[in-house]
N, C-alpha and C. Protein backbone atom coordinates (compact mmCIF):
# COMPACT_ATOMS: atom_id res chain seq x y z
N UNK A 1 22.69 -2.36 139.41
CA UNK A 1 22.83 -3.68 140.02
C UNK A 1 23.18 -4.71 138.94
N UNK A 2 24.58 -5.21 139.22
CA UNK A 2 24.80 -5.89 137.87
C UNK A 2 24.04 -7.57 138.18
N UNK A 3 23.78 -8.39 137.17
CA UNK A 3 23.35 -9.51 137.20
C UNK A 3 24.26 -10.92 138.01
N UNK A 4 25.74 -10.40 138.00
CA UNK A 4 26.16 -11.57 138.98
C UNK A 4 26.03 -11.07 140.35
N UNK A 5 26.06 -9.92 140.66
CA UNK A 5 25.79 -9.46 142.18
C UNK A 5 24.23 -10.66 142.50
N UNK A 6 23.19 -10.36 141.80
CA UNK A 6 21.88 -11.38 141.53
C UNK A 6 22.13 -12.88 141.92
N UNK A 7 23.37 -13.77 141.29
CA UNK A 7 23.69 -14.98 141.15
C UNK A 7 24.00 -15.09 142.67
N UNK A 8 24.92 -14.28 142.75
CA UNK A 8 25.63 -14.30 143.86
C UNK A 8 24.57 -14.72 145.30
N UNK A 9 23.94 -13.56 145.35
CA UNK A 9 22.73 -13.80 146.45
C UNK A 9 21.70 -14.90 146.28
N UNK A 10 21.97 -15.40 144.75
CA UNK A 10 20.76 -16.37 145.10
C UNK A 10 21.41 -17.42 145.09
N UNK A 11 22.69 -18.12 145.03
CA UNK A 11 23.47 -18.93 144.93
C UNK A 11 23.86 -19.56 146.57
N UNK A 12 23.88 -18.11 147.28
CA UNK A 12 24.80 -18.57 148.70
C UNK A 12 23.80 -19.41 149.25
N UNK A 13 22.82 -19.66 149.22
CA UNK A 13 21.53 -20.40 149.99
C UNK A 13 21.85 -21.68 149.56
N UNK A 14 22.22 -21.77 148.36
CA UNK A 14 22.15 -23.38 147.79
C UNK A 14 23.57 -24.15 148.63
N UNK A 15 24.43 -23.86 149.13
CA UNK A 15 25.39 -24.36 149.36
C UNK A 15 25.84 -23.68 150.58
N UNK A 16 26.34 -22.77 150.74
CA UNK A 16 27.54 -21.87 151.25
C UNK A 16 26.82 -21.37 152.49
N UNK A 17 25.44 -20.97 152.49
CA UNK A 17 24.87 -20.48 153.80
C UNK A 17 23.62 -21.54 153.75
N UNK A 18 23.15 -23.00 153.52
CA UNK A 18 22.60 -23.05 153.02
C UNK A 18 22.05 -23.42 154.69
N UNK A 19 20.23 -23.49 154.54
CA UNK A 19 20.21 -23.88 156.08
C UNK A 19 19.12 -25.21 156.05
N UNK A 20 19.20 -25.63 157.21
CA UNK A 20 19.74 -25.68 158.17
C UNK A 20 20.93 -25.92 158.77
N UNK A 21 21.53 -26.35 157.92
CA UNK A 21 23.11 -26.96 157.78
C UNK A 21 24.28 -25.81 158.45
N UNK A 22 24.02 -24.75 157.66
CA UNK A 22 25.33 -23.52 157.29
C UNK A 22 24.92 -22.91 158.58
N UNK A 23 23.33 -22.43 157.84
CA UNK A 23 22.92 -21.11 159.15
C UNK A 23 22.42 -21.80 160.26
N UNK A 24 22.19 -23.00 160.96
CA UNK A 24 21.63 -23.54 161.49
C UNK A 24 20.46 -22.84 162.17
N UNK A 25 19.68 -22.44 161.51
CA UNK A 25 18.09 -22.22 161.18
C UNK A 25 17.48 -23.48 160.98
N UNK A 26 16.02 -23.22 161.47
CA UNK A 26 14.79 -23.73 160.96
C UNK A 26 14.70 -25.80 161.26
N UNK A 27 15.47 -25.61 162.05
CA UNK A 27 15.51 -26.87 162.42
C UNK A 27 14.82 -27.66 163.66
N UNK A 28 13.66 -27.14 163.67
CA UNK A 28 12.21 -27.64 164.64
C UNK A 28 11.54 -28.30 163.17
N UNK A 29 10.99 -27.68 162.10
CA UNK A 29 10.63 -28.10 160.84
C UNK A 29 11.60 -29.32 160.00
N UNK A 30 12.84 -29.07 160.51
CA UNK A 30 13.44 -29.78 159.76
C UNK A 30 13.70 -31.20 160.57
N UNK A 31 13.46 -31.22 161.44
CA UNK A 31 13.30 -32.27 162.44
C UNK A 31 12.61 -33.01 162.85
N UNK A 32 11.30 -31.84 162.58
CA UNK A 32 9.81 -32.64 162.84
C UNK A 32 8.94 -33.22 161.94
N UNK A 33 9.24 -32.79 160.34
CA UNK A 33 8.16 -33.01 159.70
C UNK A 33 8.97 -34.11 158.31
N UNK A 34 10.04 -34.39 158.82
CA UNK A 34 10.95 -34.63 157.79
C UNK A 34 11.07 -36.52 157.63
N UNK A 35 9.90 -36.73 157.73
CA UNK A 35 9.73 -38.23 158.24
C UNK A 35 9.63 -39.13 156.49
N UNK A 36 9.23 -37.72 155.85
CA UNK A 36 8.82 -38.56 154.44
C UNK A 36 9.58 -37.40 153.58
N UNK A 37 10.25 -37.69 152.55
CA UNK A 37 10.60 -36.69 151.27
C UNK A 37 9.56 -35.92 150.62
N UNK A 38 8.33 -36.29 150.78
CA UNK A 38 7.14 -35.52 150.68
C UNK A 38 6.71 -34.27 151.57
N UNK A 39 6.92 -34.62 153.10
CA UNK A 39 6.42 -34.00 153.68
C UNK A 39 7.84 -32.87 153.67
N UNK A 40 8.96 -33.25 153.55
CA UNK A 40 9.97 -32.27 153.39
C UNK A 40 9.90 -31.02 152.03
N UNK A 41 9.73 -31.87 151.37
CA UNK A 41 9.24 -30.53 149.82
C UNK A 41 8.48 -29.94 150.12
N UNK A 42 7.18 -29.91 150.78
CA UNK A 42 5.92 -29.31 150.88
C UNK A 42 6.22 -28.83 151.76
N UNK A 43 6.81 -28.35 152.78
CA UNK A 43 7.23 -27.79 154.07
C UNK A 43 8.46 -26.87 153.44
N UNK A 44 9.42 -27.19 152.77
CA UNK A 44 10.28 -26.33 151.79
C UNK A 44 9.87 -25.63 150.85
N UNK A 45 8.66 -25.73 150.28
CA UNK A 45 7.97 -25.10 149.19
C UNK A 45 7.24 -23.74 149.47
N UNK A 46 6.24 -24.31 150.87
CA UNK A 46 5.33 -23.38 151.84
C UNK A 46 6.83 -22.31 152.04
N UNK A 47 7.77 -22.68 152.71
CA UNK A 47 8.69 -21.78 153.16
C UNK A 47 9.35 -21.07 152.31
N UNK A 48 9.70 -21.43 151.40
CA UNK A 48 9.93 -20.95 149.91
C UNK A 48 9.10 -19.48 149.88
N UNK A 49 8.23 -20.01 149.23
CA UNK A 49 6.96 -19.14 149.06
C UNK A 49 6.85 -17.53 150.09
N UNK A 50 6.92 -18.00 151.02
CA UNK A 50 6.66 -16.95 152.14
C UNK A 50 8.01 -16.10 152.03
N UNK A 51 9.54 -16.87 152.43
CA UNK A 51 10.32 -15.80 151.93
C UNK A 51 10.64 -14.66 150.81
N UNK A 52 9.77 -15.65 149.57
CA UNK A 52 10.26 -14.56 148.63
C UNK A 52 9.20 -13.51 148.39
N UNK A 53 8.07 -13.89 149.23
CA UNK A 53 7.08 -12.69 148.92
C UNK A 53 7.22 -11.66 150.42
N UNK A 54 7.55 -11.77 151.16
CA UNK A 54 7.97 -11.17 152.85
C UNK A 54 9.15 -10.31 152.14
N UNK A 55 9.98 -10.99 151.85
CA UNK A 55 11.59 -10.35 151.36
C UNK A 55 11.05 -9.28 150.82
N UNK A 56 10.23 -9.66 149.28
CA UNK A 56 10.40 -8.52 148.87
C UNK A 56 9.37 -7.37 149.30
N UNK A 57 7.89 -7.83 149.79
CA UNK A 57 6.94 -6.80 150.41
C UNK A 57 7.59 -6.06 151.55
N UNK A 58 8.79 -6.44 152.61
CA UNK A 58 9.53 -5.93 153.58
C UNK A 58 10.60 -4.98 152.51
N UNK A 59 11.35 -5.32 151.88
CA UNK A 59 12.12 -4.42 151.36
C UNK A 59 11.69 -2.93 150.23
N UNK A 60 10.32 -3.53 149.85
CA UNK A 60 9.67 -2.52 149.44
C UNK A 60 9.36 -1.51 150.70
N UNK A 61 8.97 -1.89 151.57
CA UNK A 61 8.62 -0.95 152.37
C UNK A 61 9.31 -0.32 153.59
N UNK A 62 10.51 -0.66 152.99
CA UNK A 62 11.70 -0.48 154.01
C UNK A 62 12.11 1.18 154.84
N UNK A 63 11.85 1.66 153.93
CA UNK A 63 11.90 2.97 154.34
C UNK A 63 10.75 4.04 154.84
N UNK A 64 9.51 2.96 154.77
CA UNK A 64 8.41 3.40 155.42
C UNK A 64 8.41 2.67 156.79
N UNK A 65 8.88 1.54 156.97
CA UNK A 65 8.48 1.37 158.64
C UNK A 65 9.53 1.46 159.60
N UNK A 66 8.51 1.72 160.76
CA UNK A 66 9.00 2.84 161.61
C UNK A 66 10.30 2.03 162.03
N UNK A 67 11.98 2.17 162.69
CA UNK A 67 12.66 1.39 163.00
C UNK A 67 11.97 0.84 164.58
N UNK A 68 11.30 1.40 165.28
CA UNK A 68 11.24 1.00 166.61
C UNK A 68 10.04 -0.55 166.42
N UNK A 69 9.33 -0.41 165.54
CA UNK A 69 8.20 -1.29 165.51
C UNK A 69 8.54 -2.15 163.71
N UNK A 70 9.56 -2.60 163.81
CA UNK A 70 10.20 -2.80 162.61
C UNK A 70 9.69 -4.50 162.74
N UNK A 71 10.18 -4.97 163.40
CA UNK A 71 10.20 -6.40 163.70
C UNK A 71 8.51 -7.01 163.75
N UNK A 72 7.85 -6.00 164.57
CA UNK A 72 6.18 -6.42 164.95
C UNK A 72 5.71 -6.26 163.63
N UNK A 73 6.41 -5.41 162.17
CA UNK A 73 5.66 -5.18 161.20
C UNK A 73 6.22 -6.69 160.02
N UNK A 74 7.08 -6.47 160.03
CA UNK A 74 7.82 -8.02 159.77
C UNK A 74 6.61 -9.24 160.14
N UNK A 75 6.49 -9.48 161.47
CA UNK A 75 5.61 -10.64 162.04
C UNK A 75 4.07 -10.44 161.04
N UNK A 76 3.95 -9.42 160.85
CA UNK A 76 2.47 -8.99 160.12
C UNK A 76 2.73 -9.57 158.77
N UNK A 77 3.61 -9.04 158.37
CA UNK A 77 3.91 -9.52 156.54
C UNK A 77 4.13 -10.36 156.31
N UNK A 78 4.63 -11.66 157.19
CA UNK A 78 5.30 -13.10 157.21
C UNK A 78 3.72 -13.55 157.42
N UNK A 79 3.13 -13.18 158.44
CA UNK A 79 1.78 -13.74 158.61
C UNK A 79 0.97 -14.29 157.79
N UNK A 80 0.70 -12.44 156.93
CA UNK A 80 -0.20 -12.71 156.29
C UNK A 80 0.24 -13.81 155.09
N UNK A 81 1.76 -13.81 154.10
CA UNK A 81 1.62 -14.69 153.67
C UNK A 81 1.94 -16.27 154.49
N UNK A 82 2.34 -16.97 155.18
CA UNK A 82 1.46 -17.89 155.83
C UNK A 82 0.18 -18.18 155.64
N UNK A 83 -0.71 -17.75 156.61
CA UNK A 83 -2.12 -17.33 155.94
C UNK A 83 -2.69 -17.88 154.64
N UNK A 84 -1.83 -17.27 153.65
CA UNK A 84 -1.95 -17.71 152.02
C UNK A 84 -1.78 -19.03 151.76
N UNK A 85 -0.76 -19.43 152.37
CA UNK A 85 0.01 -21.08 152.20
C UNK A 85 -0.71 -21.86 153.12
N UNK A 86 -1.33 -21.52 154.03
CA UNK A 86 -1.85 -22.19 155.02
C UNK A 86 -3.63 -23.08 154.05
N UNK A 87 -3.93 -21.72 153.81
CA UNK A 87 -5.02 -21.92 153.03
C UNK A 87 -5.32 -22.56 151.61
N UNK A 88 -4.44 -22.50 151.01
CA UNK A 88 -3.97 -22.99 149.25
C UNK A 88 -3.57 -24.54 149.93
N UNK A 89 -2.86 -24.41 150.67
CA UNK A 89 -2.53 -26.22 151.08
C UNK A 89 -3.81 -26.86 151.56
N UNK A 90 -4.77 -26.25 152.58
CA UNK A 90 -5.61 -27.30 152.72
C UNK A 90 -6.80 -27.24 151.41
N UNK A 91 -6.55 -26.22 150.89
CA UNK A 91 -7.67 -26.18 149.51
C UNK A 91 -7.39 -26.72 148.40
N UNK A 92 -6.14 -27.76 148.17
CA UNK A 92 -5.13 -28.47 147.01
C UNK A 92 -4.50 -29.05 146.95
N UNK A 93 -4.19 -29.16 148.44
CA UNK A 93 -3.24 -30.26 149.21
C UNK A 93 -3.25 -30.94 150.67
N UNK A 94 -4.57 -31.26 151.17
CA UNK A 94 -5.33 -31.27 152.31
C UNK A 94 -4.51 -32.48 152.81
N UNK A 95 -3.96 -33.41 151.94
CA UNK A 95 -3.13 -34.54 152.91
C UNK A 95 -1.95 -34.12 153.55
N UNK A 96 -1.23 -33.37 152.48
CA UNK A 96 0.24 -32.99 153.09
C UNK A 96 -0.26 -31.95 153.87
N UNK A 97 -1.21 -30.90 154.21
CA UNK A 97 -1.64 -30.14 155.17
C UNK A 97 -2.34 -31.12 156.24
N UNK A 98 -2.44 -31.79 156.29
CA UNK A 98 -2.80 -33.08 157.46
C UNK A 98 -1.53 -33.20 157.69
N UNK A 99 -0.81 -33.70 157.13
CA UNK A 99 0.52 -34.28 157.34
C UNK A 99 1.63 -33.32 158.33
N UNK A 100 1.65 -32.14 157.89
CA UNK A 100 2.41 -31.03 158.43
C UNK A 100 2.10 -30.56 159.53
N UNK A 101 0.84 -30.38 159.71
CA UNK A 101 -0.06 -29.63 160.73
C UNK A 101 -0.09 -28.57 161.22
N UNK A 102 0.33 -28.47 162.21
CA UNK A 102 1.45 -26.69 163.22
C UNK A 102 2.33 -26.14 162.27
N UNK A 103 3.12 -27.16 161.89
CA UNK A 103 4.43 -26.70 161.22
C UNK A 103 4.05 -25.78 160.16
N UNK A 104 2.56 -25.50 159.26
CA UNK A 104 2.20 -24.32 158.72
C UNK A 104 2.25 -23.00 159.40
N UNK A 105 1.16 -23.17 160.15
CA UNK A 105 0.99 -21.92 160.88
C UNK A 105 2.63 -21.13 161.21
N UNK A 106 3.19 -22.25 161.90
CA UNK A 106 4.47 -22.28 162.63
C UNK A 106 5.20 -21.19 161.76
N UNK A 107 5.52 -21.03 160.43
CA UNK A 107 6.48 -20.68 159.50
C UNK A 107 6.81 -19.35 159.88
N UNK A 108 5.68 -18.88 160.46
CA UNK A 108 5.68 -17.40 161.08
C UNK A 108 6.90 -16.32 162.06
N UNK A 109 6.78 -17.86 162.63
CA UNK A 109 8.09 -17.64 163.48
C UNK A 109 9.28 -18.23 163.54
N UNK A 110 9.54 -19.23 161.96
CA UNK A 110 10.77 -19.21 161.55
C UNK A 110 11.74 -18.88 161.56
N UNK A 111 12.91 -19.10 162.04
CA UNK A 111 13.73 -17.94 161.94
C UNK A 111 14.70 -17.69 161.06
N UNK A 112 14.47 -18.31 160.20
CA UNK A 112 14.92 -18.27 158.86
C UNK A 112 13.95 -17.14 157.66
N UNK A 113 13.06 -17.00 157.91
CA UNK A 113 12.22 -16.15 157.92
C UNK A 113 12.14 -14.52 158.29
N UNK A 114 12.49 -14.42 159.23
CA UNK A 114 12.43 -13.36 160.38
C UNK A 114 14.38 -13.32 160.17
N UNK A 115 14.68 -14.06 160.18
CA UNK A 115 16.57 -13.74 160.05
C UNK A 115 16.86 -13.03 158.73
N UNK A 116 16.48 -13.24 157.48
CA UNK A 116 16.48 -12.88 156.02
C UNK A 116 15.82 -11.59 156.37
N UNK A 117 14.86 -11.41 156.60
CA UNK A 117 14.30 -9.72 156.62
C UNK A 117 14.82 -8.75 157.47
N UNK A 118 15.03 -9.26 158.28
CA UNK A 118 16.41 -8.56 159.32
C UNK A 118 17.41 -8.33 159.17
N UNK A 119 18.11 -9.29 158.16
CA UNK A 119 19.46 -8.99 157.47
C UNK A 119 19.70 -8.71 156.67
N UNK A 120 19.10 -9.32 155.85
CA UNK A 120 19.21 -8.47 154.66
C UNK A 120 17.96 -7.94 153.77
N UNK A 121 16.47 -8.24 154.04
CA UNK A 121 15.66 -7.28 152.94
C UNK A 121 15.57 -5.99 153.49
N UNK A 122 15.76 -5.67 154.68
CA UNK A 122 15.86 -4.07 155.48
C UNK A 122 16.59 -3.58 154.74
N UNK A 123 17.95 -3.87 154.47
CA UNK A 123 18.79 -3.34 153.78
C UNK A 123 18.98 -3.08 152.35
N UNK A 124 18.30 -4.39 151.45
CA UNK A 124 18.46 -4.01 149.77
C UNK A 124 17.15 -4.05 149.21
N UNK A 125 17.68 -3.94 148.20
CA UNK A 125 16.47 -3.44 147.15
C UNK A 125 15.57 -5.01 146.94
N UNK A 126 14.61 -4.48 146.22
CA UNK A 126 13.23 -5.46 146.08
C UNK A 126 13.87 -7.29 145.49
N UNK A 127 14.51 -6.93 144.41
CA UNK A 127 15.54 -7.96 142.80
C UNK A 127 16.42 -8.43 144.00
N UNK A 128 17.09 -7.92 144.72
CA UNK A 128 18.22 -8.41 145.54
C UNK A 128 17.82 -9.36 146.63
N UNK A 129 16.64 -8.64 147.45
CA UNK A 129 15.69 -9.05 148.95
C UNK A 129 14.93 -10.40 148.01
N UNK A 130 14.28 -10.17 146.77
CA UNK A 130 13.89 -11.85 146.42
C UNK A 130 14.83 -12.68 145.70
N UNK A 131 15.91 -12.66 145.48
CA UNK A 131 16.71 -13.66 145.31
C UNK A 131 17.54 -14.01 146.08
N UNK A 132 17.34 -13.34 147.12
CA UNK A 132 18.12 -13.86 148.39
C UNK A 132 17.06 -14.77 149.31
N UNK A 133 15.83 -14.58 149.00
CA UNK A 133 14.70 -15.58 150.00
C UNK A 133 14.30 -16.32 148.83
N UNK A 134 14.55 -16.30 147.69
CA UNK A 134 14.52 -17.70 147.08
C UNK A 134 15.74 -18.50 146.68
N UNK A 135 17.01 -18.31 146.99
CA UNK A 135 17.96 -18.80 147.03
C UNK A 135 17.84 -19.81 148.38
N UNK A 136 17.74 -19.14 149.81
CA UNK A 136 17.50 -19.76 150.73
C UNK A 136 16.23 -20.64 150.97
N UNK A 137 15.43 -20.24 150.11
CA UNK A 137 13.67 -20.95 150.53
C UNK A 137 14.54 -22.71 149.68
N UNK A 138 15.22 -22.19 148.36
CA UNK A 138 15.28 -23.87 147.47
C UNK A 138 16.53 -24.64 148.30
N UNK A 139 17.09 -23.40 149.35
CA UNK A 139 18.59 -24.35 150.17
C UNK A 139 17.29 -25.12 150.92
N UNK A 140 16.81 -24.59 151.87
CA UNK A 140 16.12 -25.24 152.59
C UNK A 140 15.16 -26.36 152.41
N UNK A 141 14.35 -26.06 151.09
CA UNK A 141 13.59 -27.39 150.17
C UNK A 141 14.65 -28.43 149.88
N UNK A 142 15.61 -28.27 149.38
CA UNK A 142 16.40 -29.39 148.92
C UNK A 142 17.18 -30.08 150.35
N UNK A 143 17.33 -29.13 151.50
CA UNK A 143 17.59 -29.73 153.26
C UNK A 143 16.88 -30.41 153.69
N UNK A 144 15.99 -29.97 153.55
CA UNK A 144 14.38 -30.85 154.25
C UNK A 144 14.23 -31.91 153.14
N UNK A 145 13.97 -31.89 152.57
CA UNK A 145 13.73 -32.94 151.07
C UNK A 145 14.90 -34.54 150.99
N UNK A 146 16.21 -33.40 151.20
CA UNK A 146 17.14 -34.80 151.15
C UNK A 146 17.20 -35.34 152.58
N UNK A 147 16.68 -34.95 153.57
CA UNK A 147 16.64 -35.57 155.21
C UNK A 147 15.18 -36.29 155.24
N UNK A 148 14.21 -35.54 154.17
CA UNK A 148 13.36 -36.54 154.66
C UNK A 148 13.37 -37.83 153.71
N UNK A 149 14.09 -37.96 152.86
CA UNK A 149 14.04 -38.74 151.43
C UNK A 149 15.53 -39.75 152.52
N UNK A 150 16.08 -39.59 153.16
CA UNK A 150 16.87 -40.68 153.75
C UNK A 150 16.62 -41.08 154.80
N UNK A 151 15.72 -40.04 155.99
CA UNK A 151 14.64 -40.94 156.88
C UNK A 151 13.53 -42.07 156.37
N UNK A 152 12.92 -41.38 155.48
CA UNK A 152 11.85 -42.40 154.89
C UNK A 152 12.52 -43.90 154.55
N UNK A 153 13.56 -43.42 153.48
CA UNK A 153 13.86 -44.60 152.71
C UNK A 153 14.67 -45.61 153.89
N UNK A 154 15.41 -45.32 154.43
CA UNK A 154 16.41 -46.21 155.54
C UNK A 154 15.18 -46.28 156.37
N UNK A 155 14.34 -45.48 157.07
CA UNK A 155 13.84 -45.81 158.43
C UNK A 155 12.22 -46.40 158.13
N UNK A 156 11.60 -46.25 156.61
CA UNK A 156 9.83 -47.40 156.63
C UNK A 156 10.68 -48.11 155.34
N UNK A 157 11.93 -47.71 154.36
CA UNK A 157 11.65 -48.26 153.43
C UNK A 157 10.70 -48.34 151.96
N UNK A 158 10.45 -47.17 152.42
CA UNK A 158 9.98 -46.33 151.50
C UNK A 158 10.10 -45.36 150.52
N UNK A 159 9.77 -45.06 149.63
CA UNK A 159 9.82 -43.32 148.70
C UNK A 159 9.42 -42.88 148.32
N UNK A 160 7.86 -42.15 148.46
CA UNK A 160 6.70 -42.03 148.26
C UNK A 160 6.96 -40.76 146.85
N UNK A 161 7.88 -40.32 147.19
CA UNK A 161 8.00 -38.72 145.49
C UNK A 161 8.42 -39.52 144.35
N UNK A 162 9.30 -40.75 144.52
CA UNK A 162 9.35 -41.69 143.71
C UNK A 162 8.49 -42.49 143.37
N UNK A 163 8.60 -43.24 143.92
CA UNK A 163 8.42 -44.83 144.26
C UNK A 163 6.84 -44.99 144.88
N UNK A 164 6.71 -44.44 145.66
CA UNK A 164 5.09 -44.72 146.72
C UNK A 164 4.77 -45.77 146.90
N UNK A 165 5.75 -46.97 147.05
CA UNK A 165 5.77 -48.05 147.70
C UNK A 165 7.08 -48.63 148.54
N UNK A 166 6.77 -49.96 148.90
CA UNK A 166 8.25 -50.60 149.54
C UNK A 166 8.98 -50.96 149.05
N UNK A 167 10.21 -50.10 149.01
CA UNK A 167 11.85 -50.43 147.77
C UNK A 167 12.51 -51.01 148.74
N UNK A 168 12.61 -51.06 150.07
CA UNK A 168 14.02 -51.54 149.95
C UNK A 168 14.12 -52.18 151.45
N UNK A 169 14.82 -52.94 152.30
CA UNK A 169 14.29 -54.04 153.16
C UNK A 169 12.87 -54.03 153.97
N UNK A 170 13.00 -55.52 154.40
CA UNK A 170 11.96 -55.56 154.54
C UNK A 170 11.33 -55.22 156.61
N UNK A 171 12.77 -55.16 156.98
CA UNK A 171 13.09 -54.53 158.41
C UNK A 171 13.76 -53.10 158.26
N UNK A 172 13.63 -51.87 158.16
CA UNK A 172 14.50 -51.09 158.23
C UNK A 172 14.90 -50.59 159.88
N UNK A 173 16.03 -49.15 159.30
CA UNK A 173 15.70 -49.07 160.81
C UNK A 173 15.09 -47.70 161.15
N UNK A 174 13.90 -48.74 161.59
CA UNK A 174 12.72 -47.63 162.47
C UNK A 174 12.88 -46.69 163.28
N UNK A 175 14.07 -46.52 163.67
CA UNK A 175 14.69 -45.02 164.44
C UNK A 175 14.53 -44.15 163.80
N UNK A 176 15.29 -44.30 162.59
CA UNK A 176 15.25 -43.05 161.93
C UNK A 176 14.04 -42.21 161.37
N UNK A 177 12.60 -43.10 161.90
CA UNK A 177 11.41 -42.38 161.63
C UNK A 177 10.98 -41.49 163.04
N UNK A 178 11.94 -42.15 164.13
CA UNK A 178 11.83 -41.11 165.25
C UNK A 178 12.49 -40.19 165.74
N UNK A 179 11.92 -39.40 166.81
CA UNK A 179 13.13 -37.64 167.24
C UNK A 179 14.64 -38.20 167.18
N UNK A 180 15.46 -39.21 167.44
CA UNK A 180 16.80 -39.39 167.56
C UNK A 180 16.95 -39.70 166.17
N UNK A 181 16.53 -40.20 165.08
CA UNK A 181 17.25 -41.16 164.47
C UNK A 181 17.00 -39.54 163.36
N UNK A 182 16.13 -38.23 163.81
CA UNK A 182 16.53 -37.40 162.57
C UNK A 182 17.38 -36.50 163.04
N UNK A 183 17.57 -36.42 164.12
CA UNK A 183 19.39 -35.93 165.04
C UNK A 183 20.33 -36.58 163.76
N UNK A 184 20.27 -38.17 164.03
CA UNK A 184 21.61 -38.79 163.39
C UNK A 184 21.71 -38.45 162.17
N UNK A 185 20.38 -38.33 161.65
CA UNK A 185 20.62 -38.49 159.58
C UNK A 185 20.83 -36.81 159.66
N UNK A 186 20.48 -35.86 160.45
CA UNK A 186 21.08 -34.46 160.51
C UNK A 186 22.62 -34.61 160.26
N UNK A 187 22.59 -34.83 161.90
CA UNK A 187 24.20 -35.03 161.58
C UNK A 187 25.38 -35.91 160.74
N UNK A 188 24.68 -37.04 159.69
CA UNK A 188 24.87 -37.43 158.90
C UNK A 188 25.27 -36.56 157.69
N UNK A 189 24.45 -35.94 157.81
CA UNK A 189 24.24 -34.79 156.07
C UNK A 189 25.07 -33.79 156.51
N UNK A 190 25.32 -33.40 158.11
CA UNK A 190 25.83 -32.11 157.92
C UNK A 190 27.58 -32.40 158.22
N UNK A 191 27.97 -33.72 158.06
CA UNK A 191 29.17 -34.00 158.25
C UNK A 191 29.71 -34.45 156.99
N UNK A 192 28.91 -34.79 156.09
CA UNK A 192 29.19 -35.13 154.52
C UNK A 192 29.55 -33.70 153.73
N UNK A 193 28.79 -33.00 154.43
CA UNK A 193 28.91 -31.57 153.45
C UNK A 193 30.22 -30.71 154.01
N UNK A 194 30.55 -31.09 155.54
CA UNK A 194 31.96 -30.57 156.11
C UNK A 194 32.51 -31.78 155.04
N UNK A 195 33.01 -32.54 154.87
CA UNK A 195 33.81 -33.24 154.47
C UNK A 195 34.20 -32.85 152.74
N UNK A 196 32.85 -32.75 152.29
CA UNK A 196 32.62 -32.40 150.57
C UNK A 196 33.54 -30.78 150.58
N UNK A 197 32.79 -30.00 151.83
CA UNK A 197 33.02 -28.62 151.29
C UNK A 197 34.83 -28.67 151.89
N UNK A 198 35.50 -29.34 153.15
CA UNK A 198 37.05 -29.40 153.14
C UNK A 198 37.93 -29.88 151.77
N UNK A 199 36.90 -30.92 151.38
CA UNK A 199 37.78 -31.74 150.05
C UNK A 199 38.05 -30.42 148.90
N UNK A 200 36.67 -29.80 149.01
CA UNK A 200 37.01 -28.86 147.91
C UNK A 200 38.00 -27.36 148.26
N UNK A 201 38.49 -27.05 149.77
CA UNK A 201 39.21 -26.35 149.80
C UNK A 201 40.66 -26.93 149.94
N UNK A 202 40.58 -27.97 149.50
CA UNK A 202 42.68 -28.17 149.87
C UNK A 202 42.95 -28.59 148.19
């Protein structure tokens, strides 16, 4: 296994498949919890976490489970780490685990989660299966992160990973801290990146 085959898989997450954008995955989390740039990292981090240890505990054991009960064993291994993150957050990070709430437990049935072990840790080796769920875990931290870092700031005026106070008017607009206004800054981000990624093919 040469080392750019490596780049390669952990690269496509950052850009090229990156989600929610590319794969349009995981976008109940990315919708719901994405109110602060805080609560977006810590929700990208948790998810992080779980892919690259699922990826590779699923691809290790790839050839031991059974194909018919493949998926129910998947749900077990995603679980248990959940579980892990569920617990380390309220034992170290009990606000942003206030903050998140469901959306922990939730990760379980991600499907960004459950899509990566299905597609590809079934198929490759251990080095390959975790740089492909940490390629996608940091697409998705830096998705959630920059949606919630332009809800916050446009919609309380705020930037709490920065700043943790009031930068910038003194009316914003308060939509964008609600269900429509993270539709728009979605589709904001995901029309900048059609535009970025056309500029760069002509």
């Amino acid at each position: 296994m040469s080392a750019s085959r490596l780049v390669k898989e952990f690269s496509k997450g950052l850009w090229r498949e990156i989600p929610p954008f590319r794969l349009v995955l995981g976008l109940c989390p990315a919708l719901a919890v994405t109110t602060t740039a805080e609560n977006g990292l810590g929700m990208g981090i948790s998810a992080t976490f779980v892919l690259v240890c699922s990826n590779g505990l699923i691809s290790l054991l790839r050839k031991v489970i059974p194909n018919e009960v493949r998926v129910a064993c998947y749900i077990v291994i995603i679980a248990t780490f959940v579980v892990c993150v569920e617990m380390i957050t309220k034992a170290y990070f009990f606000e942003l685990s206030e903050s998140l709430g469901l959306f922990i437990p939730l990760i379980v049935v991600n499907c960004i989660i459950l899509g990566r072990a299905e597609a590809f840790a079934k198929k490759n080796g251990v080095l390959l299966s975790r740089a492909d769920g940490l390629g996608m875990g940091l697409g998705f931290t830096l998705a959630l992160t920059g949606l919630g870092a332009i809800r916050e700031f446009f919609g309380a005026g705020t930037l709490g990973l920065v700043f943790g106070e009031q930068v910038f008017f003194d009316q914003p607009f308060a939509f964008l801290q609600q269900a429509p206004g993270a539709f728009v800054a979605l589709g904001l981000l995901l029309g900048l990146m059609n535009l970025v990624g056309g500029s760069r093919g002509r």
